[in-house]
C-alpha atoms as a PDB file:
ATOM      1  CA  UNK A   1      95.970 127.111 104.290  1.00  0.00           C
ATOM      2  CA  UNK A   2      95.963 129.060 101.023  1.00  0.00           C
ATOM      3  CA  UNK A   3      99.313 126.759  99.913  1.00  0.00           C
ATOM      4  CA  UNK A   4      99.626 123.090 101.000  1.00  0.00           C
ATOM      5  CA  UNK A   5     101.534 122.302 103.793  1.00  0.00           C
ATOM      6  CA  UNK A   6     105.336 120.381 102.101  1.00  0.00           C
ATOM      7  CA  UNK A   7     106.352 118.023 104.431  1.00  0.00           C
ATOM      8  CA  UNK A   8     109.261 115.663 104.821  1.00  0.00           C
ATOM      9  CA  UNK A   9     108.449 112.456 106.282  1.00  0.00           C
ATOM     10  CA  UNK A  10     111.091 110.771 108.520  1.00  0.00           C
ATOM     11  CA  UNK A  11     110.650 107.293 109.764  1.00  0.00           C
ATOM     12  CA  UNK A  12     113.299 104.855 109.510  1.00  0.00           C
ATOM     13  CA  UNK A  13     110.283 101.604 108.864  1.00  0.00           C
ATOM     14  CA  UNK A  14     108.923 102.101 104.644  1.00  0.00           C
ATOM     15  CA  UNK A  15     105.656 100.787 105.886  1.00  0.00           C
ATOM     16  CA  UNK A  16     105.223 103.350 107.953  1.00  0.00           C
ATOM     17  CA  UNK A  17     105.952 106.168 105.542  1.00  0.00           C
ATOM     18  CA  UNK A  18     103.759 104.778 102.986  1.00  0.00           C
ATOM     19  CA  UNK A  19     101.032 104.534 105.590  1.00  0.00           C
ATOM     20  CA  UNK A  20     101.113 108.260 106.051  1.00  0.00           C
ATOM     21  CA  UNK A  21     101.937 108.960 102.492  1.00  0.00           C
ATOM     22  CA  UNK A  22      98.343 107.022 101.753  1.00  0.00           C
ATOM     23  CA  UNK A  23      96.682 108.863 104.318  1.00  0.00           C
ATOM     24  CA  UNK A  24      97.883 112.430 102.959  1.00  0.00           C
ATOM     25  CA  UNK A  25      97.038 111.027  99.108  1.00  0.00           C
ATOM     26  CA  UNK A  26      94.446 113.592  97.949  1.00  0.00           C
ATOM     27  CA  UNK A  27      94.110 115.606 100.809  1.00  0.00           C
ATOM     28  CA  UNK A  28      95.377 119.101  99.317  1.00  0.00           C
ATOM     29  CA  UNK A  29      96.202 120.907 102.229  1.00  0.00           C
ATOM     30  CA  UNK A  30      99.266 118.508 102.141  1.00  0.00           C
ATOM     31  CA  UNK A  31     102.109 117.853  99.554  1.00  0.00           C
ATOM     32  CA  UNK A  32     104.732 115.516 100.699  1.00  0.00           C
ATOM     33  CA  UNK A  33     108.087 116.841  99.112  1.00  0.00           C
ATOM     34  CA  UNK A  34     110.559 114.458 100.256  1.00  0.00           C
ATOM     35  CA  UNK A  35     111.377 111.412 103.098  1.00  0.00           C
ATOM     36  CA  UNK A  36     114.152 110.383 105.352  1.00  0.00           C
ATOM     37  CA  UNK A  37     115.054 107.156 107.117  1.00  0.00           C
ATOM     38  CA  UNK A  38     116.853 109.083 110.044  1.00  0.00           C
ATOM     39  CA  UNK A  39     117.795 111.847 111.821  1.00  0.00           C
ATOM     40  CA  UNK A  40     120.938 112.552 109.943  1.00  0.00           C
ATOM     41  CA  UNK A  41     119.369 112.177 106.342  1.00  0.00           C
ATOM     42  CA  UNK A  42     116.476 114.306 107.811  1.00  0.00           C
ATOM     43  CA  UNK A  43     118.607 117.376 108.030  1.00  0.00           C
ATOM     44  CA  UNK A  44     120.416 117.258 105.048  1.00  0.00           C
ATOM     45  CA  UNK A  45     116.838 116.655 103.030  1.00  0.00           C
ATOM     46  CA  UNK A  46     115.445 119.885 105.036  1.00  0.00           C
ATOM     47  CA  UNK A  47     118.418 122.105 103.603  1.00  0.00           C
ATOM     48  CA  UNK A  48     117.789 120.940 100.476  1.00  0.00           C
ATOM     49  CA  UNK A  49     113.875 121.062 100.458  1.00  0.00           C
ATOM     50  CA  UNK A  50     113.218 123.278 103.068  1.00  0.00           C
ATOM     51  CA  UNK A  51     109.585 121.859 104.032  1.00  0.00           C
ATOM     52  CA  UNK A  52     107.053 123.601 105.946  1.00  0.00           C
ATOM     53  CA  UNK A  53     106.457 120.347 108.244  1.00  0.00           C
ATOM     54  CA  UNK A  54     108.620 117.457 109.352  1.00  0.00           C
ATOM     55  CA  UNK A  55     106.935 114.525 110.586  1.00  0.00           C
ATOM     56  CA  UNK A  56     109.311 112.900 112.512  1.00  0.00           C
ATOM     57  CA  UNK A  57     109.471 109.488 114.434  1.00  0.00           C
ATOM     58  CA  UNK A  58     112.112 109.037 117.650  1.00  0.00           C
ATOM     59  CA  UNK A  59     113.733 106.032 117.218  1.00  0.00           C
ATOM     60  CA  UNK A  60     116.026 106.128 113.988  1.00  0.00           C
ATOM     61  CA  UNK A  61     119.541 104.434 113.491  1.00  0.00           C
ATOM     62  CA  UNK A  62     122.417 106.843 113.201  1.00  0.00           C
ATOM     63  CA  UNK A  63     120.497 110.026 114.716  1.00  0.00           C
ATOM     64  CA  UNK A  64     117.081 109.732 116.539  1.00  0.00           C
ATOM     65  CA  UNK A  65     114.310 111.786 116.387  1.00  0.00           C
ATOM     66  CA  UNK A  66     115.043 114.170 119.261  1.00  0.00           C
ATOM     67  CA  UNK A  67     118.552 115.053 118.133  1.00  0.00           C
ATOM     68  CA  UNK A  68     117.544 115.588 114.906  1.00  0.00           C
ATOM     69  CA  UNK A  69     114.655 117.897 115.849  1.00  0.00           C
ATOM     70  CA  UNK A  70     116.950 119.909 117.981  1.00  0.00           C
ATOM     71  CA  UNK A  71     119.324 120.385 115.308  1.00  0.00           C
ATOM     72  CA  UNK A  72     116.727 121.327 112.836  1.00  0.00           C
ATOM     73  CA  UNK A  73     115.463 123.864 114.648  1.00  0.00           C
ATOM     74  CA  UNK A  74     118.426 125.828 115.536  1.00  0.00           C
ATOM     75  CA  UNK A  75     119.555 125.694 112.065  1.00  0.00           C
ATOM     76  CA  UNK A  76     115.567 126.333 110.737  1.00  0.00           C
ATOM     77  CA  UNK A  77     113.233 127.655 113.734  1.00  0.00           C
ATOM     78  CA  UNK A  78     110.715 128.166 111.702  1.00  0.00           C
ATOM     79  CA  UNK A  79     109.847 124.953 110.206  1.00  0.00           C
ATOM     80  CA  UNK A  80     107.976 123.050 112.461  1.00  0.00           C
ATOM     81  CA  UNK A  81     108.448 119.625 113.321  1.00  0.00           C
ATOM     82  CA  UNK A  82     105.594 117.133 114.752  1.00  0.00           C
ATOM     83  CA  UNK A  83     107.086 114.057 116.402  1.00  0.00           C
ATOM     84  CA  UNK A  84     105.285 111.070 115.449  1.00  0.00           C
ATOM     85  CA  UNK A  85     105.769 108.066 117.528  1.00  0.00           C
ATOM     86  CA  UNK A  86     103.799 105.359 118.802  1.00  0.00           C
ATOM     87  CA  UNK A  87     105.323 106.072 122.668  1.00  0.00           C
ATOM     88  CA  UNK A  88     102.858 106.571 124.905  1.00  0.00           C
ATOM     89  CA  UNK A  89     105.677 107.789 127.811  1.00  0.00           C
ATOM     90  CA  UNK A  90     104.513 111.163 128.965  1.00  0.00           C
ATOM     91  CA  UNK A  91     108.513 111.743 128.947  1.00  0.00           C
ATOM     92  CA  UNK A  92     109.261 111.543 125.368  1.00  0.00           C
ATOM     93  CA  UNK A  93     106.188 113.785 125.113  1.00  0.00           C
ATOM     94  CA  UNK A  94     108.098 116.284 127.352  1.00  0.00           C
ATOM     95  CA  UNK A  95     111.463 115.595 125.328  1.00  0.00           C
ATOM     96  CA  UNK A  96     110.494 116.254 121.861  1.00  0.00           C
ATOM     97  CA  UNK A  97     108.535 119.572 123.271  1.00  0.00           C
ATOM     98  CA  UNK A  98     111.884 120.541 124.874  1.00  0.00           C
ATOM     99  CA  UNK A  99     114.113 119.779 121.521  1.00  0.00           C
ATOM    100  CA  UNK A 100     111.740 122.437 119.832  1.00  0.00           C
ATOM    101  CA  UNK A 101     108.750 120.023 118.407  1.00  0.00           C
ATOM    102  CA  UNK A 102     105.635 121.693 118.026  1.00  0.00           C
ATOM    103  CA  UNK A 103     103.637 119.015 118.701  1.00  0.00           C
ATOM    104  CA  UNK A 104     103.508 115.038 119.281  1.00  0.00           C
ATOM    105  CA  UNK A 105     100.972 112.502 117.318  1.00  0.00           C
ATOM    106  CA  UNK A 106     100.445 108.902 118.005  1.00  0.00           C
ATOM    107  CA  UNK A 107     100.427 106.343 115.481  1.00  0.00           C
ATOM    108  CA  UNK A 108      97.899 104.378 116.201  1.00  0.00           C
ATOM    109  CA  UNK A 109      95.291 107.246 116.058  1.00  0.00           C
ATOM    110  CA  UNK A 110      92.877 107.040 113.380  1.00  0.00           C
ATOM    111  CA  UNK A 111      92.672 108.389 109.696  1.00  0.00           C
ATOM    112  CA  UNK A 112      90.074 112.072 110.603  1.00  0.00           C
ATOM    113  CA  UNK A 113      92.300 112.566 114.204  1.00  0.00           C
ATOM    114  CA  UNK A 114      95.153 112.151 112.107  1.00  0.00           C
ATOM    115  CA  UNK A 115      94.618 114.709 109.932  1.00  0.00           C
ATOM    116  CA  UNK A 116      93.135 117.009 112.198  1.00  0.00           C
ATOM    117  CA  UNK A 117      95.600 116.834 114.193  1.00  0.00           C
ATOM    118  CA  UNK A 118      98.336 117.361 111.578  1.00  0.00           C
ATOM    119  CA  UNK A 119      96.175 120.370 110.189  1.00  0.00           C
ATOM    120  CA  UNK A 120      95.718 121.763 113.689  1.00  0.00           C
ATOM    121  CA  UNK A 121      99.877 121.800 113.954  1.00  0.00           C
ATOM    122  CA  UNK A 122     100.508 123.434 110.663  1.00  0.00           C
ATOM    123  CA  UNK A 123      98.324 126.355 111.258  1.00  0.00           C
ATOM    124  CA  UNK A 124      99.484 126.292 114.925  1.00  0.00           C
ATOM    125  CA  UNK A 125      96.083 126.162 116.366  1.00  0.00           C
ATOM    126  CA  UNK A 126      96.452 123.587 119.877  1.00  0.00           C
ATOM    127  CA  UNK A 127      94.013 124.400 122.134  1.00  0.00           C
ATOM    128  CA  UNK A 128      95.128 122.787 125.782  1.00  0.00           C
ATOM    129  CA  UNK A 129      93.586 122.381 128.660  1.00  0.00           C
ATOM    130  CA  UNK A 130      94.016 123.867 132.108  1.00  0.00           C
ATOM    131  CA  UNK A 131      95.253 120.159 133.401  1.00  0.00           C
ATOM    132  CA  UNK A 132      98.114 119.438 130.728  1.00  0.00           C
ATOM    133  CA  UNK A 133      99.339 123.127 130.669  1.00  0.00           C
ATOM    134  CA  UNK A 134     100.417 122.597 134.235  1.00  0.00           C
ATOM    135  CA  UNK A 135     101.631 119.332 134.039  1.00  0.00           C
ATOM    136  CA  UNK A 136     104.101 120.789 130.967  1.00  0.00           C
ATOM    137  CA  UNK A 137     104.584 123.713 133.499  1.00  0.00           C
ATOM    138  CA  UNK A 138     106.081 121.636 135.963  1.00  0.00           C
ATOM    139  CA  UNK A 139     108.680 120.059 133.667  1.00  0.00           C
ATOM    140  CA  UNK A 140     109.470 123.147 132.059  1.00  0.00           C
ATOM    141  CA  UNK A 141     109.642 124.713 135.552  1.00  0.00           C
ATOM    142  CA  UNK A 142     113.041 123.451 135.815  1.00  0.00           C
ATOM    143  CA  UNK A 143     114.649 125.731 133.717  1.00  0.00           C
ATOM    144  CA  UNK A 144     114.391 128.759 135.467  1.00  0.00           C
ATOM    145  CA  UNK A 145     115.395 131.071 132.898  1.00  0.00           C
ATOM    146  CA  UNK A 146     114.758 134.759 133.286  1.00  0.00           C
ATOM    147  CA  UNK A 147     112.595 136.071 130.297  1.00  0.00           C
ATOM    148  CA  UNK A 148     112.514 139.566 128.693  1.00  0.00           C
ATOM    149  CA  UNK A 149     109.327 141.803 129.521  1.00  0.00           C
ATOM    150  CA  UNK A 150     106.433 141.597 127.295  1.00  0.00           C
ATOM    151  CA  UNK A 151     104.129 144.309 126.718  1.00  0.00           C
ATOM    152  CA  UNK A 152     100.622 144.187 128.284  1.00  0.00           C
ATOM    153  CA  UNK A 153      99.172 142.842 125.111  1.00  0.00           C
ATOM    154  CA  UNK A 154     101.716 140.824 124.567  1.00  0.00           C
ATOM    155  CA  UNK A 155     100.789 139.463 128.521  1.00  0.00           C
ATOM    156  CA  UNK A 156      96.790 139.440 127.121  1.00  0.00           C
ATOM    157  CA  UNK A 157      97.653 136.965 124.241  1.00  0.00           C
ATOM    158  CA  UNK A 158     100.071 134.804 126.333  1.00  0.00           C
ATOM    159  CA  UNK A 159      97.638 134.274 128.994  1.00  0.00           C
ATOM    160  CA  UNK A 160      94.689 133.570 126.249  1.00  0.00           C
ATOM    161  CA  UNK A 161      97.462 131.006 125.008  1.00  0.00           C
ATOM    162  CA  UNK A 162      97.980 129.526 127.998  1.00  0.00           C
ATOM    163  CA  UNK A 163      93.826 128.785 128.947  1.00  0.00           C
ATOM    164  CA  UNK A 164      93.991 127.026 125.510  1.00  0.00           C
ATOM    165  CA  UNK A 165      92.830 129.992 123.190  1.00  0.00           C
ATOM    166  CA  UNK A 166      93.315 129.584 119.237  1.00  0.00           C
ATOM    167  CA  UNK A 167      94.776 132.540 117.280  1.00  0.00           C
ATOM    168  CA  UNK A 168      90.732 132.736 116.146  1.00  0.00           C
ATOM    169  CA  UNK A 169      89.593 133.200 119.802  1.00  0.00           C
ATOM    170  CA  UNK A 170      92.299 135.337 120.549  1.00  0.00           C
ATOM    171  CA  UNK A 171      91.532 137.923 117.924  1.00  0.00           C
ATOM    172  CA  UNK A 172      87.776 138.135 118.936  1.00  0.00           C
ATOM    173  CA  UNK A 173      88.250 138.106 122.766  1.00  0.00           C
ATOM    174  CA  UNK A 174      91.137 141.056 122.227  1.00  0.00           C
ATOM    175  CA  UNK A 175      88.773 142.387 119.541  1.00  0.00           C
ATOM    176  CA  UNK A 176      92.032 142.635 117.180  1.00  0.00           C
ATOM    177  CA  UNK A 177      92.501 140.888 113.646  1.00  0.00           C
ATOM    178  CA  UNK A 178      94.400 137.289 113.433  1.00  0.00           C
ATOM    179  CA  UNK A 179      96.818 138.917 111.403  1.00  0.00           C
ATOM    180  CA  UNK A 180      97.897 140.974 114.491  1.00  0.00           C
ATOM    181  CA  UNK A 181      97.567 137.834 116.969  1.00  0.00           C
ATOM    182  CA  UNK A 182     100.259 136.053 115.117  1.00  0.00           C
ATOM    183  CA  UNK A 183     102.454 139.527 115.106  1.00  0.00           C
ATOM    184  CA  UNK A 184     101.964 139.180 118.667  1.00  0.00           C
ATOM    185  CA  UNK A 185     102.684 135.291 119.043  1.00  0.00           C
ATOM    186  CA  UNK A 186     106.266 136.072 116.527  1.00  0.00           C
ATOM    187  CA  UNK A 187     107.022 138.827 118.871  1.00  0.00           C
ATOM    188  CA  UNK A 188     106.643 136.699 121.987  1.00  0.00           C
ATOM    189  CA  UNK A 189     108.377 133.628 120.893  1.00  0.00           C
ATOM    190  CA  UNK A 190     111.223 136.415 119.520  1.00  0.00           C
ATOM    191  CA  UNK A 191     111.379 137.963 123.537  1.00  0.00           C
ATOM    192  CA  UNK A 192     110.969 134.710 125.403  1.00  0.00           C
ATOM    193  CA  UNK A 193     113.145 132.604 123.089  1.00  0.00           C
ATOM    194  CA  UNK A 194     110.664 130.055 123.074  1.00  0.00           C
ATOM    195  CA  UNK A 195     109.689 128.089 120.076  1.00  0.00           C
ATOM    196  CA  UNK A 196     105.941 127.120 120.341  1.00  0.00           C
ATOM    197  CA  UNK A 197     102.840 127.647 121.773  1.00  0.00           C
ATOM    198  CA  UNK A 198     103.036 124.538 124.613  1.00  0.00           C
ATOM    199  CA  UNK A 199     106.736 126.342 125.906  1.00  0.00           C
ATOM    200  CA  UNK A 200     104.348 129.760 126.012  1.00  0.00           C
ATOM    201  CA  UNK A 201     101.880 127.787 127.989  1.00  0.00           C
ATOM    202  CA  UNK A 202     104.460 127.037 130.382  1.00  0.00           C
ATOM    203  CA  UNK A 203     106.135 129.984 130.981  1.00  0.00           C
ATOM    204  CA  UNK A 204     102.627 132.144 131.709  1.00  0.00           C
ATOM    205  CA  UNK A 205     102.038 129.289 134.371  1.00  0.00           C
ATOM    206  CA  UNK A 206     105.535 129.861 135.870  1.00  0.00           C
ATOM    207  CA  UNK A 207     105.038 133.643 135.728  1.00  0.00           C
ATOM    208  CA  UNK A 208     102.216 133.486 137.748  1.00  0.00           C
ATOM    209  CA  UNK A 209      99.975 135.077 134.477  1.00  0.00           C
ATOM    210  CA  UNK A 210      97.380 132.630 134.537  1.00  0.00           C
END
C-alpha cells in the first residue's frame, strides 16, 4: 500500500471505536478519516469522505450494519466495507457477504490478526480454503442467476480464486504481472456482477470450474 488505507469507522459503542482507533495509532498503512454511530450517519460520512475502507459493526440504532453496507455499495462499489462484529453466527457471516462486504472480522481477535486481517482486506488478498468456499457455495447457490461468459483467462484466474490463490500466486502460476491479475479480477466482477472475491469463489463452485 503505497497510500494508507482512509477508513471510516462505524460502531454505534465509543469504546469500541477508540479501541480500534488505538490499535490503528501509528500503524501507517492506515489513516482513520472519519466515524459513524450508525448505518444512516455511515452513508452520509462516506459521501462526504469517500474512504477507501469502512469498518462496520451490525447492530446500530436507526440503520444496522447490513442495510447500510448494501446501500453503500450500490451507491460506492468500490469502497470496500469489512463488517466487524463480535457474532460468531455463520449466518450473519453469509449476510454481510451477500449485502456486498468484502470481508467479516471478529472483535475479540487479537491486536497482529487484527491487523493482518484488516491489511489482507484492503489489498484484497483472502486466501480460502477448499472447505469454506463450498460452504459459501451452497448459500450463494440459491440465487441461481445466469452469468455472462468469461474468457478462458478470465476462467484461469477465477478458478485460481476459488482454490484460495492471492493476486501474487495468481500472477506467477499464469506467469502474467499482478497488474494484469487485477485487470482480470475488475473485468470479472464487471461480467458476473459480483462484488468480491468470496461471491467469485462461489460462483466457480456453482459453475462446476473448480
Amino acid at each position: 500500500m503505497t497510500q494508507p488505507v482512509r477508513i471510516l469507522l462505524v460502531d454505534d459503542h465509543l469504546l469500541a471505536r477508540e479501541g480500534i482507533k488505538e490499535i490503528l495509532d501509528g500503524e501507517k498503512e492506515f489513516e482513520i478519516v472519519g466515524e459513524a454511530c450508525n448505518g444512516i450517519q455511515a452513508i452520509e460520512k462516506t459521501k462526504r469522505l469517500l474512504p477507501d475502507l469502512l469498518l462496520m459493526d451490525i447492530s446500530m440504532p436507526k440503520m444496522d450494519g447490513f442495510e447500510a453496507t448494501k446501500e453503500i455499495k450500490q451507491l460506492f462499489p468500490n469502497v470496500k466495507i469489512v463488517i466487524m462484529t463480535v457474532s460468531y453466527d455463520i449466518t450473519d457471516w453469509f449476510e454481510a457477504l451477500k449485502r456486498g462486504a468484502q470481508g467479516y472480522l471478529l472483535k475479540n481477535l487479537n491486536t497482529d490478526d487484527l491487523l493482518n486481517g484488516l491489511k489482507a482486506y484492503a489489498l484484497d488478498e483472502i486466501p480460502m480454503s477448499k472447505e469454506m468456499a463450498f460452504r459459501i457455495w451452497k448459500e450463494f447457490k440459491k440465487d441461481g442467476e445466469v452469468k455472462e461468459t468469461l474468457s478462458s483467462r478470465e476462467q484461469d484466474v477465477l478458478q485460481l480464486v476459488a482454490k484460495g490463490y492471492s493476486n501474487k500466486d495468481i500472477s506467477k502460476e499464469l506467469n502474467i504481472s499482478e497488474n494484469t491479475v487485477k485487470t482480470h479480477m475488475k473485468n470479472i466482477l464487471g461480467k458476473l456482477h459480483l462484488q468480491n472475491r468470496v461471491q467469485l469463489a462461489s460462483y466457480a463452485y456453482d459453475n462446476g470450474m473448480v
